[in-house]
Protein backbone atom coordinates (compact mmCIF):
# COMPACT_ATOMS: atom_id res chain seq x y z
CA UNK A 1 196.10 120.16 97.71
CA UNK A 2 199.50 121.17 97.64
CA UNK A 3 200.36 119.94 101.46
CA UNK A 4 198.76 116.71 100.22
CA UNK A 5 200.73 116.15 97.35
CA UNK A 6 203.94 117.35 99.90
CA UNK A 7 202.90 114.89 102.42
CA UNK A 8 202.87 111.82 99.64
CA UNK A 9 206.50 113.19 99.12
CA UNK A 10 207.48 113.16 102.19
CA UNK A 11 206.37 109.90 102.95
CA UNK A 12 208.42 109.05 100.19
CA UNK A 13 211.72 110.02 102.17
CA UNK A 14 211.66 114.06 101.54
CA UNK A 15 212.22 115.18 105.74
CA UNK A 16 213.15 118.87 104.78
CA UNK A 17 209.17 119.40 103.78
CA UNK A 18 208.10 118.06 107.01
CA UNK A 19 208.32 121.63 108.61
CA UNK A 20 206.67 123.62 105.42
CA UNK A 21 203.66 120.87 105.96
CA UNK A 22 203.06 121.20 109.56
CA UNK A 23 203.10 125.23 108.31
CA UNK A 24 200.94 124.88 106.47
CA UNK A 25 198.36 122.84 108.08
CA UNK A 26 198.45 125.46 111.34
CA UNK A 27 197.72 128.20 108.95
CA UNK A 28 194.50 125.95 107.64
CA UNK A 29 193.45 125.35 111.28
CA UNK A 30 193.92 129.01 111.77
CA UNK A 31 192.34 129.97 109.15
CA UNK A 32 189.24 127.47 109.63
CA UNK A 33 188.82 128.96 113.74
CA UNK A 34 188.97 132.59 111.98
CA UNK A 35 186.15 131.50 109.88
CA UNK A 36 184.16 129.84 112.51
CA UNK A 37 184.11 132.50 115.26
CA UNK A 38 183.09 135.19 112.24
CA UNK A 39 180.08 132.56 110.89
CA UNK A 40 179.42 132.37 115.42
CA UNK A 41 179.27 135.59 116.07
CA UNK A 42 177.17 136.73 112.80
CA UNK A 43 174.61 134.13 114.37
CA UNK A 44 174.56 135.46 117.14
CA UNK A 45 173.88 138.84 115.79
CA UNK A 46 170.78 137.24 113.90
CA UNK A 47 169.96 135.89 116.97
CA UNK A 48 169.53 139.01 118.78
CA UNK A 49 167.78 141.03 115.57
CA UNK A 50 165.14 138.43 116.51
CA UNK A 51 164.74 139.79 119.98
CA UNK A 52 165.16 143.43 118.78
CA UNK A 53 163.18 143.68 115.18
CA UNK A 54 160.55 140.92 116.03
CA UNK A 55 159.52 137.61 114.21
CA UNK A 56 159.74 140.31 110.84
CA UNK A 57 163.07 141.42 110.06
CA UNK A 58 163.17 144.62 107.59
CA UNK A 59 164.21 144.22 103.66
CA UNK A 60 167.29 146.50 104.60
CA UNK A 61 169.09 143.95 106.70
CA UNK A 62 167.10 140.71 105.13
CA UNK A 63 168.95 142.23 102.11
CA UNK A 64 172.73 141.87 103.83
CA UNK A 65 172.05 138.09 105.37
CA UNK A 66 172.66 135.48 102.97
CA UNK A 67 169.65 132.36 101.95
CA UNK A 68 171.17 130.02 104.92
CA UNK A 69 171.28 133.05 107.74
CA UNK A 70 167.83 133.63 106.68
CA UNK A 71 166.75 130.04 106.50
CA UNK A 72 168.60 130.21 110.49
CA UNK A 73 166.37 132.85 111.48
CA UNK A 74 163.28 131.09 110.51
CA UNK A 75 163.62 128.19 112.75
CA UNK A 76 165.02 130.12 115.41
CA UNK A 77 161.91 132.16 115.59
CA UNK A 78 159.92 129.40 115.26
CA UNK A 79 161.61 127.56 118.02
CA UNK A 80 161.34 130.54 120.18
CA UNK A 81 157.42 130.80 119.42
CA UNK A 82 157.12 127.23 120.02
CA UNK A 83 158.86 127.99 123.42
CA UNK A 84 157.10 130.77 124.51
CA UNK A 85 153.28 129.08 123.41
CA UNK A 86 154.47 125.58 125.77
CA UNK A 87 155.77 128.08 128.95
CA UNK A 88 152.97 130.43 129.85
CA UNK A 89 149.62 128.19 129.73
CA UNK A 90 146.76 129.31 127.21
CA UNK A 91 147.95 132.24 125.58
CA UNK A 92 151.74 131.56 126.01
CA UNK A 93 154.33 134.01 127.40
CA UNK A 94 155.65 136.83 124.98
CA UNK A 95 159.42 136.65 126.48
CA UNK A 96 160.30 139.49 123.95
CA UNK A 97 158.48 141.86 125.70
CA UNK A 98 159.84 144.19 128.49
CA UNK A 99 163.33 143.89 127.56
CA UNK A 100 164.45 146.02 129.97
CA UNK A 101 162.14 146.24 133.44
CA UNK A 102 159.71 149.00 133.41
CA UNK A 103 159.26 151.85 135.72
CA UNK A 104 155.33 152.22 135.00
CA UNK A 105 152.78 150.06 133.75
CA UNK A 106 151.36 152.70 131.54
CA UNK A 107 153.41 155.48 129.01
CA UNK A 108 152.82 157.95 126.78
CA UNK A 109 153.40 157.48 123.00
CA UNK A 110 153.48 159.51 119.70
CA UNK A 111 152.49 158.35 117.09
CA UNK A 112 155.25 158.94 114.19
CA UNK A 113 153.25 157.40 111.07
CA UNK A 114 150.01 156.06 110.66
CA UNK A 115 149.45 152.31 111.60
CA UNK A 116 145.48 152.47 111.52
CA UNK A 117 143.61 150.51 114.84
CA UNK A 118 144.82 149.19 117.64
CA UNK A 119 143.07 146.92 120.62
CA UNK A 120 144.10 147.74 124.04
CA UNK A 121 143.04 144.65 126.55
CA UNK A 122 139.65 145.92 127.41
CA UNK A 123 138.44 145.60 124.27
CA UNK A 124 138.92 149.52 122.90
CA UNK A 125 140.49 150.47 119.66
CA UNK A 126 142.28 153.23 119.24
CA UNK A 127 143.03 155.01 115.97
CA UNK A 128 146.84 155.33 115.86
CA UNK A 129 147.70 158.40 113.66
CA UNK A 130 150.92 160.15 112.89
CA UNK A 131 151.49 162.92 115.62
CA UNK A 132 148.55 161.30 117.50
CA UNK A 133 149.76 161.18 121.44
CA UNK A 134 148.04 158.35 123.50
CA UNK A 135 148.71 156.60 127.29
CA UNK A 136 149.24 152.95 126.44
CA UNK A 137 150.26 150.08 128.32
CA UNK A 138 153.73 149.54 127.89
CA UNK A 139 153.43 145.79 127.36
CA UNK A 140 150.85 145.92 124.37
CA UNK A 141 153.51 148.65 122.44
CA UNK A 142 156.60 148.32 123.36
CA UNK A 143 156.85 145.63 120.04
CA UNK A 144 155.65 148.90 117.68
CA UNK A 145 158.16 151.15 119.58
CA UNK A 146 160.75 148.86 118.47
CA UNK A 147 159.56 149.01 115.08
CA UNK A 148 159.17 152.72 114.44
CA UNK A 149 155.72 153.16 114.75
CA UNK A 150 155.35 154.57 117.89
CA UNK A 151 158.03 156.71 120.29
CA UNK A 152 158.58 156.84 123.71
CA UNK A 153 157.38 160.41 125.13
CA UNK A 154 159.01 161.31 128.29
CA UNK A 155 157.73 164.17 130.56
């Protein structure tokens, strides 16, 4: 407001305020990429909670993201569902699993809390306790690795 009121003057015939205007004015452009590149990179961040936590982010960094981040991270995951259902025919292609390329098919898990049943692909259930140690196909749990429920065991 005050570089607006200092341009009317200078329009007016004031020269010397020429320089503290075009000051001015940088600093807002400065100011406005600062701002920019912080809101960027925080959505970017979201962004990749989405391809760490899953389509269900926990309450204790739901809590820090404000209504429009959180409003973001609903269409994003529903764009990246929508994605995933068109690319891999019938069932779609789960893209968030194996983030990183595995060694083995198959790897043993514990357990840390109890989640109750869970299908493996041939149709068997298995009762996931906490402390319980099972041989899983990475695939169907890396998702509740990333969520807590179940750790990696290596040999």
């Amino acid at each position: 407001e005050r570089n607006q009121a200092d341009v009317s003057e200078a329009k007016a015939g004031r020269t010397d305020l020429i320089f503290l205007i075009r000051f001015r004015h940088c600093c807002l452009l400065r100011n406005q990429r600062c701002l920019l590149a912080y809101l960027y990179d925080r959505l970017l961040r979201i962004r990749a909670l989405r391809w760490e936590y899953g389509s269900v982010l926990p309450n204790t960094i739901q809590f820090h993201m404000s209504a429009e981040e959180v409003e973001w991270f609903n269409r994003y995951k529903k764009s990246l569902a929508t994605y995933m259902r068109s690319v891999g025919g019938e069932e779609g292609l789960d893209l968030t699993q194996d983030i990183k390329p595995p060694k083995s098919l198959y790897i043993e898990v514990r357990c840390l809390r109890d989640h109750g049943e869970f299908e493996v692909d041939d149709g068997t259930t298995i009762l996931l306790k906490k402390n319980s140690q099972h041989f899983l196909p990475r695939w169907k749990c890396e998702q509740l690795i990333r969520q807590g429920v179940l750790e990696h065991v290596l040999s």
